[in-house]
Protein backbone atom coordinates (compact mmCIF):
# COMPACT_ATOMS: atom_id res chain seq x y z
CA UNK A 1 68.28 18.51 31.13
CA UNK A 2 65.66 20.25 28.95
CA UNK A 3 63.85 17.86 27.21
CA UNK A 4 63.24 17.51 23.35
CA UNK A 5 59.74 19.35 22.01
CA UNK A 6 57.91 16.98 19.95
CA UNK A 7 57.24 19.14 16.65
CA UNK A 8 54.31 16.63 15.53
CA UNK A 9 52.50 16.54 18.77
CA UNK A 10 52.42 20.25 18.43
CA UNK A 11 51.32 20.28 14.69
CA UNK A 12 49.00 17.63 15.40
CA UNK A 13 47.33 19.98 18.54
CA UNK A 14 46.95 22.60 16.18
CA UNK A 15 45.61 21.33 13.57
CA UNK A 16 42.91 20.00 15.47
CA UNK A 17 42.19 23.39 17.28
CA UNK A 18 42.10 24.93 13.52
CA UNK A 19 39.56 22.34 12.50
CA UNK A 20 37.24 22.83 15.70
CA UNK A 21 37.40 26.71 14.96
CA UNK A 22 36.83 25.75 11.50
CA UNK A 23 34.11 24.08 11.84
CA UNK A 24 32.93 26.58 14.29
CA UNK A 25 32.73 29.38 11.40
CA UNK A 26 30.96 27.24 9.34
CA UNK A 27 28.40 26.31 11.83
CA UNK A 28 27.78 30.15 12.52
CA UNK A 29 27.99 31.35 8.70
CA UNK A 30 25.56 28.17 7.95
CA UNK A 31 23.19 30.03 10.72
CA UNK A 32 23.44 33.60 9.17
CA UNK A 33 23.00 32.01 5.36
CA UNK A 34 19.91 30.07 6.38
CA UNK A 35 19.04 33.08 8.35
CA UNK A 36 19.68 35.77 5.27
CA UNK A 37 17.96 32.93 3.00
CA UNK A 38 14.38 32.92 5.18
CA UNK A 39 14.35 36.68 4.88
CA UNK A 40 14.59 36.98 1.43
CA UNK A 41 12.30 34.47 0.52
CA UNK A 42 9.47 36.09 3.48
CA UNK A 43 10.08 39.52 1.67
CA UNK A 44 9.94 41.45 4.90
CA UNK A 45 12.72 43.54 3.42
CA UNK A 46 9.91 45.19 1.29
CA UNK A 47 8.28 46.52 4.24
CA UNK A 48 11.30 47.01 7.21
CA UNK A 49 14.44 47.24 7.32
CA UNK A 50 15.54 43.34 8.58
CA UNK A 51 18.39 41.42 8.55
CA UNK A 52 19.92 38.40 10.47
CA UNK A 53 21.80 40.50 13.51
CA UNK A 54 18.34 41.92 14.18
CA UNK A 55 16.55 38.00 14.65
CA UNK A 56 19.52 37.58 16.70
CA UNK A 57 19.02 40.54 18.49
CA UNK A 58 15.29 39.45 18.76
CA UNK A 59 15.97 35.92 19.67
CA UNK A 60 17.84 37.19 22.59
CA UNK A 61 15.00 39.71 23.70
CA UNK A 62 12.49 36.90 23.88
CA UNK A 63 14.84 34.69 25.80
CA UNK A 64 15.81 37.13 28.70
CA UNK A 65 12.20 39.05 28.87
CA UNK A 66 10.35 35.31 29.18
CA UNK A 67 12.95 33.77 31.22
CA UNK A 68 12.70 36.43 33.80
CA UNK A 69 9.57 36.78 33.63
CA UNK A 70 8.82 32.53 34.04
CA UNK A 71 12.09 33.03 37.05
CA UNK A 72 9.99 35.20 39.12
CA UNK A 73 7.17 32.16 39.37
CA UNK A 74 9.50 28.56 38.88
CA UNK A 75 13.47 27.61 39.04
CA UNK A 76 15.91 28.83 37.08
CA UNK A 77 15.98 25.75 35.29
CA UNK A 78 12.91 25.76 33.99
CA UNK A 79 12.72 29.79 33.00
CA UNK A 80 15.85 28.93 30.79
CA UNK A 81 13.97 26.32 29.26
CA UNK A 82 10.90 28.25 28.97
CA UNK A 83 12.80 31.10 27.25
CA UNK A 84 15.11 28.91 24.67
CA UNK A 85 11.06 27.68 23.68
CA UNK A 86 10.21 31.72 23.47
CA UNK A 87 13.27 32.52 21.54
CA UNK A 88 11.90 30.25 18.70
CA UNK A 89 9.28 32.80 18.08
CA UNK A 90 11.08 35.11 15.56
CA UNK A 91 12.23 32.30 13.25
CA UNK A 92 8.04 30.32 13.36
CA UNK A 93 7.37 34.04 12.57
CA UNK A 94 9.88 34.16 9.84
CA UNK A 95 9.14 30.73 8.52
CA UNK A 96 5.69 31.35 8.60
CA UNK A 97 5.86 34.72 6.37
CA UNK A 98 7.96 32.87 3.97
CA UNK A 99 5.37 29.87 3.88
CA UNK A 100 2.90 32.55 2.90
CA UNK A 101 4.75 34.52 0.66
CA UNK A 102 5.97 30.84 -1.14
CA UNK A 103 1.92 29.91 -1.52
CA UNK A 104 1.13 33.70 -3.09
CA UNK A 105 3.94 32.82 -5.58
CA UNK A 106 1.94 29.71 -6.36
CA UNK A 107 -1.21 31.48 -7.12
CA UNK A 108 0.18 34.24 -9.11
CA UNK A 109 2.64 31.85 -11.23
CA UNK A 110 -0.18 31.08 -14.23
CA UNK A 111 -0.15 35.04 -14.31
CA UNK A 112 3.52 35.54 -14.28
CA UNK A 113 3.83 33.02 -16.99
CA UNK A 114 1.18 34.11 -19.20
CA UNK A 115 2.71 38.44 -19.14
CA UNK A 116 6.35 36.76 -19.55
CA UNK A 117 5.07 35.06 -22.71
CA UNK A 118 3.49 38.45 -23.85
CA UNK A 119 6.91 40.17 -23.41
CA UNK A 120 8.56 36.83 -24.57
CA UNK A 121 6.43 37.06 -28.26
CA UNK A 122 7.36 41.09 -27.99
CA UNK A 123 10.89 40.47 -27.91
CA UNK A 124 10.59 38.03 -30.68
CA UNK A 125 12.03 35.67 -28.11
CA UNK A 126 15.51 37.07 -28.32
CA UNK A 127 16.32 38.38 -24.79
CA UNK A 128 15.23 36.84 -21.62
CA UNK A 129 16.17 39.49 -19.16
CA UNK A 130 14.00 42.36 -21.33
CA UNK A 131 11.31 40.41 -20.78
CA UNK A 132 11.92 39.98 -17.31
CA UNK A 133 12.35 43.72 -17.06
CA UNK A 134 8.77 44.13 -18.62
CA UNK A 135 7.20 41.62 -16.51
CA UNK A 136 7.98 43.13 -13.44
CA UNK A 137 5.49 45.95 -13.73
CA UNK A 138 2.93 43.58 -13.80
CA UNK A 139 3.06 40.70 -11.04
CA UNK A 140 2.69 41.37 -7.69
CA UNK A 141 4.89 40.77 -4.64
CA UNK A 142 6.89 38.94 -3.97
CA UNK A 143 7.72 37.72 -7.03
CA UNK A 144 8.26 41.62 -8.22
CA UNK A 145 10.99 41.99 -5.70
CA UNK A 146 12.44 38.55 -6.46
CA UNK A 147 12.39 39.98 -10.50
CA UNK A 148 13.70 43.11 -9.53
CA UNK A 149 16.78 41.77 -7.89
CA UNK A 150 17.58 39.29 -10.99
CA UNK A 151 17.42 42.69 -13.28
CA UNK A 152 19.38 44.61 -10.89
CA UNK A 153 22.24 41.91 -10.64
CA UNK A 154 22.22 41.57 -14.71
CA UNK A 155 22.22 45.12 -15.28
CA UNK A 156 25.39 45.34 -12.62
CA UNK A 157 27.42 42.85 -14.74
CA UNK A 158 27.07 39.48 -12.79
CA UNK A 159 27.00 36.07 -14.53
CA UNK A 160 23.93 35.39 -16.36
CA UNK A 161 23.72 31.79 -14.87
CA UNK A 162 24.03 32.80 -11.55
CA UNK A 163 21.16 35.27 -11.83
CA UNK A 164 18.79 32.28 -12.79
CA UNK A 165 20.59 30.44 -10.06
CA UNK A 166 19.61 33.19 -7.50
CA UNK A 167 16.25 33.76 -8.68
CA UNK A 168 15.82 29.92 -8.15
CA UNK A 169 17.07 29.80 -4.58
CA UNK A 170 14.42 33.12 -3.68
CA UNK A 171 11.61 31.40 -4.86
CA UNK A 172 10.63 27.84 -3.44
CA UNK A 173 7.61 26.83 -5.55
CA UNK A 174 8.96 23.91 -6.87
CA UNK A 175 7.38 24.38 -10.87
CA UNK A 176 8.93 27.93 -11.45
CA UNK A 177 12.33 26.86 -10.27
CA UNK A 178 11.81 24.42 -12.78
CA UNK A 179 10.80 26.97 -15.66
CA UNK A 180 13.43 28.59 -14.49
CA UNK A 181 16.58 26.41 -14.59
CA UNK A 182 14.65 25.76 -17.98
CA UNK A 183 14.95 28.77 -18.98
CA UNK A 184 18.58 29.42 -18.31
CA UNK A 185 19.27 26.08 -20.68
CA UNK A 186 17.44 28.41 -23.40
CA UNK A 187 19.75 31.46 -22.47
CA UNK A 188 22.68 29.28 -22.86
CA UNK A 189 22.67 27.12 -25.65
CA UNK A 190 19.53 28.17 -27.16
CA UNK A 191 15.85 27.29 -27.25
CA UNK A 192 11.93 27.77 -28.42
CA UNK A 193 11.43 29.69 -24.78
CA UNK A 194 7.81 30.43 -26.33
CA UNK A 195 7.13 26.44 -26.28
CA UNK A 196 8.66 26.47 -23.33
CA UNK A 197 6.19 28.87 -21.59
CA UNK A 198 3.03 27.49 -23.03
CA UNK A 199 3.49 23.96 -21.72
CA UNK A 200 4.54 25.41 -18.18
CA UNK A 201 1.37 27.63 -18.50
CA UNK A 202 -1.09 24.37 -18.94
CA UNK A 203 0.77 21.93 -16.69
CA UNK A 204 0.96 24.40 -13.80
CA UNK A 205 -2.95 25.42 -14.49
CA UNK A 206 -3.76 22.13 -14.45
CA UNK A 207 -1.80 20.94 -11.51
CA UNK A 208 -3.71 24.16 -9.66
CA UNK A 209 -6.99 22.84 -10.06
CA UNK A 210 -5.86 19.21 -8.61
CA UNK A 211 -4.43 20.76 -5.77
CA UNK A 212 -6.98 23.18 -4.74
CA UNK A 213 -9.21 20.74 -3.05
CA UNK A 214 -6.66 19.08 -1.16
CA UNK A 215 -4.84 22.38 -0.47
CA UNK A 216 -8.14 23.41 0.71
CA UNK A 217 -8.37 20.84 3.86
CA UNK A 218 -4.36 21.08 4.28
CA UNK A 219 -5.35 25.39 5.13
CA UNK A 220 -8.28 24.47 7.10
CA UNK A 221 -6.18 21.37 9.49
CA UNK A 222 -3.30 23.74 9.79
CA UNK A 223 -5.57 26.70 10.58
CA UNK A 224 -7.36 24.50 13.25
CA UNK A 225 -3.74 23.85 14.83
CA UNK A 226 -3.14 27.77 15.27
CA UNK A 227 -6.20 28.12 16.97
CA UNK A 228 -5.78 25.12 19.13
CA UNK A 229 -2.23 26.64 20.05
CA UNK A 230 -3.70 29.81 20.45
CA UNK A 231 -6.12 28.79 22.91
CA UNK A 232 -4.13 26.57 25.00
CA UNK A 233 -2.00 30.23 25.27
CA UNK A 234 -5.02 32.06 26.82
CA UNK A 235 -5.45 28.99 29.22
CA UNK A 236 -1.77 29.40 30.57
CA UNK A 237 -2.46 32.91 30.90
CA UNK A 238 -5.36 32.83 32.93
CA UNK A 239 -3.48 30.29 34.86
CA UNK A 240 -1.18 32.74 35.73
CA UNK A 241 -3.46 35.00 36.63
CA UNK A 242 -6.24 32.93 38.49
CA UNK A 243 -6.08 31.46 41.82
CA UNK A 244 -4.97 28.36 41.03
CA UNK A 245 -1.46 29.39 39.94
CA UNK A 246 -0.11 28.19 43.13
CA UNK A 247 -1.56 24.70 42.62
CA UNK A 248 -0.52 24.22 39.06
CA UNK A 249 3.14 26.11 38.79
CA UNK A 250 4.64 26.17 42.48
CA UNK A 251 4.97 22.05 42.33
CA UNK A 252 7.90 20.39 40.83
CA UNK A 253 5.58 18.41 38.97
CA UNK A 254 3.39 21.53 37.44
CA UNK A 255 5.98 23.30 36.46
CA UNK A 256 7.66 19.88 34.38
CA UNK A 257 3.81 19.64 32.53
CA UNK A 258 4.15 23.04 31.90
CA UNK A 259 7.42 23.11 30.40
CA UNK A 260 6.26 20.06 28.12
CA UNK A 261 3.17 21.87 27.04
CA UNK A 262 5.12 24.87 25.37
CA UNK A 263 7.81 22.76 23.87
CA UNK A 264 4.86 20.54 22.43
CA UNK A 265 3.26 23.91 21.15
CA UNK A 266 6.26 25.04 19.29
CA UNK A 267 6.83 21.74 17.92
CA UNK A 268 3.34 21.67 16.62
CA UNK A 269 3.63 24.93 15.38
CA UNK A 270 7.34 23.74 13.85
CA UNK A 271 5.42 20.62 12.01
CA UNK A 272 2.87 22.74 10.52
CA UNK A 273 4.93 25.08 9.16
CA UNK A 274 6.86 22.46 7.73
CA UNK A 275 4.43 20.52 6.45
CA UNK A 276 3.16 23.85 4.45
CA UNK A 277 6.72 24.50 3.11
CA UNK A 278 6.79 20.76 1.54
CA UNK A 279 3.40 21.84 -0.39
């Protein structure tokens, strides 16, 4: 007697296996946006030629060269460890460039403001994108490259409002994404844009001078952190390298404080590079 196939059991089985894979995609094109996102905004495209299959490709490097090289001195346990903690280098490095490129932005937005306001007052404040155009042969990078990829994507026919929208994700200084959602309010439904750039030109100066001191002992703890991680590097290296390598890494107990002392490094590293990103 063959038995009767329940149809909704099936469906049901299905349907969850589509959701898991689902939700698989989206965990791995979350990954690559964040990924493609961190590049942009560290502007390392302006000097090689990077993109998110390469910091995979990188990721993976670090893990297998410093988890074989950690397997010919501990268990295989720990050198897997050890090189999931390595494989975090690309992205610090990443994160890090794109800290530094988001605090030259900073600097250099009084600047930007002031030559958009010169093209602004040229154009008789009629197109935003000319001026734009202009302005771009006069700031530095990365906001040049940022500029240069809002003119390219308005000269190639995409939506106005999603080239202020783009601009605004590329940049992550909190003021100019500010001017610039500003900005697109003017393009849309109209606006004294010259008004508008004066008063971001004197709150942003102002709000530069406030921070400066305080920015100033922010650089110098977070500075102080990198050399403190920095040295305790050169200490596990001439730990591996000294006689007392067999005291420190061939116990269980070593190699457990050593494992703790690179994950606390990276986190430290992690925090400060956070920390500067909230700035």
């Amino acid at each position: 007697m063959v038995s009767q196939i329940d149809h909704s059991d099936i469906f049901k089985k299905y349907k969850n296996q589509k959701n898991k894979k689902k939700q698989c995609n989206n965990a791995v094109d979350k990954y690559f946006t964040n990924i493609e996102l961190r590049i942009e905004k560290s502007n390392i495209r302006y000097y090689i030629n990077y993109n998110p299959y390469i910091h995979l490709i990188l990721c993976i490097i670090c893990f297998v060269i410093s988890a074989n090289w950690i397997n010919q001195h501990m268990n295989i346990y720990i050198s897997i460890i050890f090189g999931a903690v390595v494989a975090l280098t690309p992205y610090i490095l990443l994160q890090l460039f794109s800290d530094l490129m988001s605090h030259r932005v900073k600097r250099m937005s009084v600047d930007f403001l002031i030559i958009m306001r010169k093209f602004l007052i040229g154009g008789k404040g009629g197109d935003i994108f000319e001026a734009f155009k202009k302005a771009s042969k006069y700031v530095l990078q990365p906001l040049k490259n940022y500029i240069e990829i809002l003119i390219y994507e308005y000269e190639h026919k995409a939506n106005p409002v999603q080239c202020f929208e783009n601009l605004k994700d590329r940049i992550e200084n909190s003021d100019l994404k500010i001017y610039i959602e500003n900005l697109k309010i003017c393009y849309v439904k109209g606006g004294d844009v010259i008004e508008l750039t004066d008063t971001f030109i004197e709150e942003i100066d102002k709000q530069n001078d406030d921070e400066d001191e305080e920015n100033a002992k922010d650089k110098v703890l977070s500075m102080g952190l990198y050399v403190l991680l920095i040295f305790n590097l050169i200490i596990l290296y001439i730990l591996f390298n000294s006689d007392y390598k067999r005291t420190v890494f061939d116990s269980n107990w070593g190699q457990i404080v050593f494992v703790l002392d690179m994950i606390v490094s990276f986190y430290i590293a992690y925090l400060t590079l956070e920390k500067t990103e909230k700035e």
